[in-house]
PDB file of N, CA and C in Angstrom:
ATOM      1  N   UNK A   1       0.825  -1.196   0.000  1.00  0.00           N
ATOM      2  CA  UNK A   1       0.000   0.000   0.000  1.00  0.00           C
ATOM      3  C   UNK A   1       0.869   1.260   0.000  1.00  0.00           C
ATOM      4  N   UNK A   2       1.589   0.599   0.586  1.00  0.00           N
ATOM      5  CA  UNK A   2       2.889   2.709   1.006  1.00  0.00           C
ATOM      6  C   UNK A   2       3.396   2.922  -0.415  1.00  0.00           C
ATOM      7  N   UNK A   3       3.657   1.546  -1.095  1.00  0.00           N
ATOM      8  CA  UNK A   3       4.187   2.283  -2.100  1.00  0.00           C
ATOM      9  C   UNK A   3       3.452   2.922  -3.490  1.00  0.00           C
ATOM     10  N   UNK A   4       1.940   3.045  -3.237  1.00  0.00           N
ATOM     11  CA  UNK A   4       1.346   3.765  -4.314  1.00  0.00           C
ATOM     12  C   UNK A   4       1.817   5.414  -3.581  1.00  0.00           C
ATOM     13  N   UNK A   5       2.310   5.523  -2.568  1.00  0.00           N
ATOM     14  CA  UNK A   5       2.750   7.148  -2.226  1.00  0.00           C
ATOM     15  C   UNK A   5       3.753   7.239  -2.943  1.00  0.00           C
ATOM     16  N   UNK A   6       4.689   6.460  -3.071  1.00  0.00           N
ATOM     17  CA  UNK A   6       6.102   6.742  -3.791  1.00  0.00           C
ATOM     18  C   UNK A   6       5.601   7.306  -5.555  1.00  0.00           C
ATOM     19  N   UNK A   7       4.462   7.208  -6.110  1.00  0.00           N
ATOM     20  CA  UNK A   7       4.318   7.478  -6.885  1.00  0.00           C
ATOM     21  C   UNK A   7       3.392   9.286  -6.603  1.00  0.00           C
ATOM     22  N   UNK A   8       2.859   9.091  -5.970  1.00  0.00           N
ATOM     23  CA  UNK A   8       2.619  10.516  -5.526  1.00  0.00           C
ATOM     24  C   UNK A   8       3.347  11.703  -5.092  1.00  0.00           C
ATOM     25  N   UNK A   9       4.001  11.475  -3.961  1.00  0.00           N
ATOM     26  CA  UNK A   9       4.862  12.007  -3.447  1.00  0.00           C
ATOM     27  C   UNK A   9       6.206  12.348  -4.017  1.00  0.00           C
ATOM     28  N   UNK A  10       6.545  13.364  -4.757  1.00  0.00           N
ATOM     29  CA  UNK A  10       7.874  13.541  -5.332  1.00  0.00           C
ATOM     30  C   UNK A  10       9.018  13.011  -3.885  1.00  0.00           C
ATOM     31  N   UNK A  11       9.983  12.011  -4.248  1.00  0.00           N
ATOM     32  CA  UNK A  11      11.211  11.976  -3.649  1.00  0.00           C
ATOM     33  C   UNK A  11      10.507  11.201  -2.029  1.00  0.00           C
ATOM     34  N   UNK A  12       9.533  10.451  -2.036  1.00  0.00           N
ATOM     35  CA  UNK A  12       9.534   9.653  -0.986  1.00  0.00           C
ATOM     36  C   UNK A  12       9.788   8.003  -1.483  1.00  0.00           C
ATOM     37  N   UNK A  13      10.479   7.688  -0.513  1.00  0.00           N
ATOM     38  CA  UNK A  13      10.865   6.177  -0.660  1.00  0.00           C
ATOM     39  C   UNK A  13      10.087   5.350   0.395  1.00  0.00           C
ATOM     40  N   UNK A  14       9.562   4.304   0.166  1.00  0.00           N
ATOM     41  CA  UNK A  14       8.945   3.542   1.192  1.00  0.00           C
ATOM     42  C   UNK A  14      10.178   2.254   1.166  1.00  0.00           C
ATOM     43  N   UNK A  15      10.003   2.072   2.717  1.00  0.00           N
ATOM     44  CA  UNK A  15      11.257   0.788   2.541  1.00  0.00           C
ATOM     45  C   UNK A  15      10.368  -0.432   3.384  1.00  0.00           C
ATOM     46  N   UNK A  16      10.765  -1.848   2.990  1.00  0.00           N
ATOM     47  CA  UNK A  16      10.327  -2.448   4.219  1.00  0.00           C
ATOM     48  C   UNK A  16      11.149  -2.950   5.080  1.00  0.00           C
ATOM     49  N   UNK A  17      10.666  -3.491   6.110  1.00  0.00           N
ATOM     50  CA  UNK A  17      11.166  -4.039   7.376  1.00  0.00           C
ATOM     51  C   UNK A  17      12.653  -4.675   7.188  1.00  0.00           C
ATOM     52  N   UNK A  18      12.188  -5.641   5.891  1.00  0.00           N
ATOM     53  CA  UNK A  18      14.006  -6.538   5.900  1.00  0.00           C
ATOM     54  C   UNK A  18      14.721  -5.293   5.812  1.00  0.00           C
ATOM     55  N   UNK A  19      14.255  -4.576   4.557  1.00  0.00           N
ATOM     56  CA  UNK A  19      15.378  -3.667   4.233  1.00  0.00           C
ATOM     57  C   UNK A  19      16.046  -2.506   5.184  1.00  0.00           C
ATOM     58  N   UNK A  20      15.136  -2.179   5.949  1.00  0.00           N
ATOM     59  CA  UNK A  20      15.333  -1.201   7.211  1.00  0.00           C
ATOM     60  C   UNK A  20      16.433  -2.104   7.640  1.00  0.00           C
ATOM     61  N   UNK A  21      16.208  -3.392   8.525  1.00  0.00           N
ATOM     62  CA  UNK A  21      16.860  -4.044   9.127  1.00  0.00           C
ATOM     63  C   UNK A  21      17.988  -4.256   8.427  1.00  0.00           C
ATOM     64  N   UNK A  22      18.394  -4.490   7.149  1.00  0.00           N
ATOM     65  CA  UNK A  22      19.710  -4.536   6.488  1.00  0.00           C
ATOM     66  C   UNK A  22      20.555  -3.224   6.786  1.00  0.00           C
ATOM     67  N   UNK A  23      19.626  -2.251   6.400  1.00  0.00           N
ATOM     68  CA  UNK A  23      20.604  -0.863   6.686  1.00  0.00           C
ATOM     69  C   UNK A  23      20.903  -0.558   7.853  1.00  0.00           C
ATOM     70  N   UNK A  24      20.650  -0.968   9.408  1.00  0.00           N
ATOM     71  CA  UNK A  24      20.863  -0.633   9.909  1.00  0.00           C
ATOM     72  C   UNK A  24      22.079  -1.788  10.534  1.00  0.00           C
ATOM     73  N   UNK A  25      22.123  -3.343  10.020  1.00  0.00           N
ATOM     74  CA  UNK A  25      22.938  -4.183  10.200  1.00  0.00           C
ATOM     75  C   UNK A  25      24.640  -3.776   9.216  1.00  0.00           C
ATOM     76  N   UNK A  26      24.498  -2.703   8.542  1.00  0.00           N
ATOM     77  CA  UNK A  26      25.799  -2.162   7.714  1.00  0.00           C
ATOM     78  C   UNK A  26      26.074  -1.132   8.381  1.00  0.00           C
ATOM     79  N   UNK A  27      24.812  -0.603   9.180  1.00  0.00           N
ATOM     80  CA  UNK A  27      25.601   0.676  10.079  1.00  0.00           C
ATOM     81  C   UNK A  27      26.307   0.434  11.167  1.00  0.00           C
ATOM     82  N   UNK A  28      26.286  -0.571  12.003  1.00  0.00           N
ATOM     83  CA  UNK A  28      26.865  -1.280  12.655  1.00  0.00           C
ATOM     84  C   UNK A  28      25.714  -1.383  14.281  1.00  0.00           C
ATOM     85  N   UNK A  29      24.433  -1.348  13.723  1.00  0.00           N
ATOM     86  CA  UNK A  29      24.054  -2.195  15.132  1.00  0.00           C
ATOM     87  C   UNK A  29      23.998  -3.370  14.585  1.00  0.00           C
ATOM     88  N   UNK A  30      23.257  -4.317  16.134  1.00  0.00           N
ATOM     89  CA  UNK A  30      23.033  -5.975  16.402  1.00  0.00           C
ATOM     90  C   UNK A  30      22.029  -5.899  16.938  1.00  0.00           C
ATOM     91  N   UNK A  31      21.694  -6.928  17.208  1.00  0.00           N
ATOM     92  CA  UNK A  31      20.317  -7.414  18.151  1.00  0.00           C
ATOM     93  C   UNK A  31      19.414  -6.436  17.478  1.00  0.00           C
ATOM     94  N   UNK A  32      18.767  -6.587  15.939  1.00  0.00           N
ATOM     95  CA  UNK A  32      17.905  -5.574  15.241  1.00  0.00           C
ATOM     96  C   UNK A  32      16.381  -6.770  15.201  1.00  0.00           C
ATOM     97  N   UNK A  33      15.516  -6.078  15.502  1.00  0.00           N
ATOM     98  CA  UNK A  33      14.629  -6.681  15.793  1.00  0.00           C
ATOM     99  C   UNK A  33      13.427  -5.786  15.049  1.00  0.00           C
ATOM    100  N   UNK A  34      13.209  -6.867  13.885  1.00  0.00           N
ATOM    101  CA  UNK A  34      11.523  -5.426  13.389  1.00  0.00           C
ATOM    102  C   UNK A  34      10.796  -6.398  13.078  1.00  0.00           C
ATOM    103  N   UNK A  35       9.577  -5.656  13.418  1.00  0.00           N
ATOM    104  CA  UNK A  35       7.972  -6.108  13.245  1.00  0.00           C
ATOM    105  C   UNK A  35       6.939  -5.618  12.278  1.00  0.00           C
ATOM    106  N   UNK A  36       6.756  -6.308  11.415  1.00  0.00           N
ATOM    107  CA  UNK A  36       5.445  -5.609  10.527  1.00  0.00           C
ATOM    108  C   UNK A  36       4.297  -6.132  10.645  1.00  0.00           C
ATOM    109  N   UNK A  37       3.432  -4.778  11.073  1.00  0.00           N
ATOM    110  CA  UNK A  37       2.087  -4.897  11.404  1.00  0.00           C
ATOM    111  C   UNK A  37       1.037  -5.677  10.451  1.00  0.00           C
ATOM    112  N   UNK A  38       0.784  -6.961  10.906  1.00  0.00           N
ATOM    113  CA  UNK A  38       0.180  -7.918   9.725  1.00  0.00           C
ATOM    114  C   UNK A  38      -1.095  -7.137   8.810  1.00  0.00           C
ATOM    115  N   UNK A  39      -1.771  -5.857   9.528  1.00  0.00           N
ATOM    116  CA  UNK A  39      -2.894  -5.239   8.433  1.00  0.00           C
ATOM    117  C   UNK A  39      -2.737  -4.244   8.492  1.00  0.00           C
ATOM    118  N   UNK A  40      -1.856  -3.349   9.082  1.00  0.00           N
ATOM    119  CA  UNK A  40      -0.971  -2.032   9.178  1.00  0.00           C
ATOM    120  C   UNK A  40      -0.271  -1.837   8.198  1.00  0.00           C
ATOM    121  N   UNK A  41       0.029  -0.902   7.921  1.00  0.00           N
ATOM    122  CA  UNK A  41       1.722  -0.610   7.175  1.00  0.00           C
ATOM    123  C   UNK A  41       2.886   0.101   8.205  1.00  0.00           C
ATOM    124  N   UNK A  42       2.362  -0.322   9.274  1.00  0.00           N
ATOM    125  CA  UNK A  42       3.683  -0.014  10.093  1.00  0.00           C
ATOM    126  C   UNK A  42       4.565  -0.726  10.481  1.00  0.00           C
ATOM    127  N   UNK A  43       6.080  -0.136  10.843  1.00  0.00           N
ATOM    128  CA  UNK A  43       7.164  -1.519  11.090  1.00  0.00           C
ATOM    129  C   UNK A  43       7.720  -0.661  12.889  1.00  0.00           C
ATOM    130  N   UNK A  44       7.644  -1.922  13.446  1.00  0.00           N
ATOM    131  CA  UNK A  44       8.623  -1.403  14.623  1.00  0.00           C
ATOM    132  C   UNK A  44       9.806  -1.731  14.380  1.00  0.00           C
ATOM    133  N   UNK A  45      10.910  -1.145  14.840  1.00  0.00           N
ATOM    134  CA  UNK A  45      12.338  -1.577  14.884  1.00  0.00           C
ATOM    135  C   UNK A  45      12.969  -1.642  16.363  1.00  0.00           C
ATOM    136  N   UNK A  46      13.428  -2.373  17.084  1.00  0.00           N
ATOM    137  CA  UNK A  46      14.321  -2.357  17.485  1.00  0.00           C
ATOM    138  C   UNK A  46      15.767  -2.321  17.688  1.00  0.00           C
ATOM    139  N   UNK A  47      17.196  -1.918  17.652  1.00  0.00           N
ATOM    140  CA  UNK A  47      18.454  -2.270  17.492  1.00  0.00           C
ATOM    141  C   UNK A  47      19.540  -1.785  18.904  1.00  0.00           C
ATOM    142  N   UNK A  48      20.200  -2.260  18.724  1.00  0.00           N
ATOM    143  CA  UNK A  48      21.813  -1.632  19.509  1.00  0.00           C
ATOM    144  C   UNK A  48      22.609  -1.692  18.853  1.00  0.00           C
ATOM    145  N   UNK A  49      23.224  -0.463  19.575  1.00  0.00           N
ATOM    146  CA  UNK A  49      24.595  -0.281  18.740  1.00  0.00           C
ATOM    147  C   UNK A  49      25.858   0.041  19.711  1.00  0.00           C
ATOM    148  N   UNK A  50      26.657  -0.606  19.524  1.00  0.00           N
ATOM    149  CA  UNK A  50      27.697  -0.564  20.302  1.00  0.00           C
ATOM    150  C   UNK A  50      27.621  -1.517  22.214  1.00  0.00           C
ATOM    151  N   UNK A  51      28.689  -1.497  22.954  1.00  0.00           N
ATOM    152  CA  UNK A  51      28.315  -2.107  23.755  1.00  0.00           C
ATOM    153  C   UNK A  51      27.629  -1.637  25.007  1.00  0.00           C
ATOM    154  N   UNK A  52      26.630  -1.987  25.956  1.00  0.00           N
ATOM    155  CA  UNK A  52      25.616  -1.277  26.868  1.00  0.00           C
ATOM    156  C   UNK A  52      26.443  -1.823  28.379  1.00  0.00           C
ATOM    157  N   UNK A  53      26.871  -0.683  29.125  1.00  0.00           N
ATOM    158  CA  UNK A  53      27.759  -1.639  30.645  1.00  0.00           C
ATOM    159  C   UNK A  53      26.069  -1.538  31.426  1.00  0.00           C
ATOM    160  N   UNK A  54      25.695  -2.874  32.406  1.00  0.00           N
ATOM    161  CA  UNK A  54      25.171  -3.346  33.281  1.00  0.00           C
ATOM    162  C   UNK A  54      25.051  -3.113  34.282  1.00  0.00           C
ATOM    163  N   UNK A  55      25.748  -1.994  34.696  1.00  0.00           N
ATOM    164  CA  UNK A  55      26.178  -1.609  35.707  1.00  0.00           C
ATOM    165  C   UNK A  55      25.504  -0.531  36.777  1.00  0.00           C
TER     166      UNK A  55
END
């Protein structure tokens, strides 16, 4: 559905979930975690980046 906007919208890109999740696995987080809303067009993402102290 998002991407009949890409035809409307001069210069918007719709991306999905894998692809989010790829770009952000070259930026250098881990633990990337996304969800697409099964009748939504929304994606959650989760990620980290770098290391988190416990402390």
């Amino acid at each position: 559905m998002g991407r009949k906007y890409e035809k409307i919208i001069d210069g918007m890109k719709v991306y999905t979930d894998q692809e989010i999740g790829n770009a952000l696995k070259q930026a250098g987080f881990s633990e990337i975690r996304t969800a697409h809303h099964g009748k939504k067009t929304w994606i959650a993402i989760l990620a980290r980046k770098g290391k988190q102290d416990n402390k």
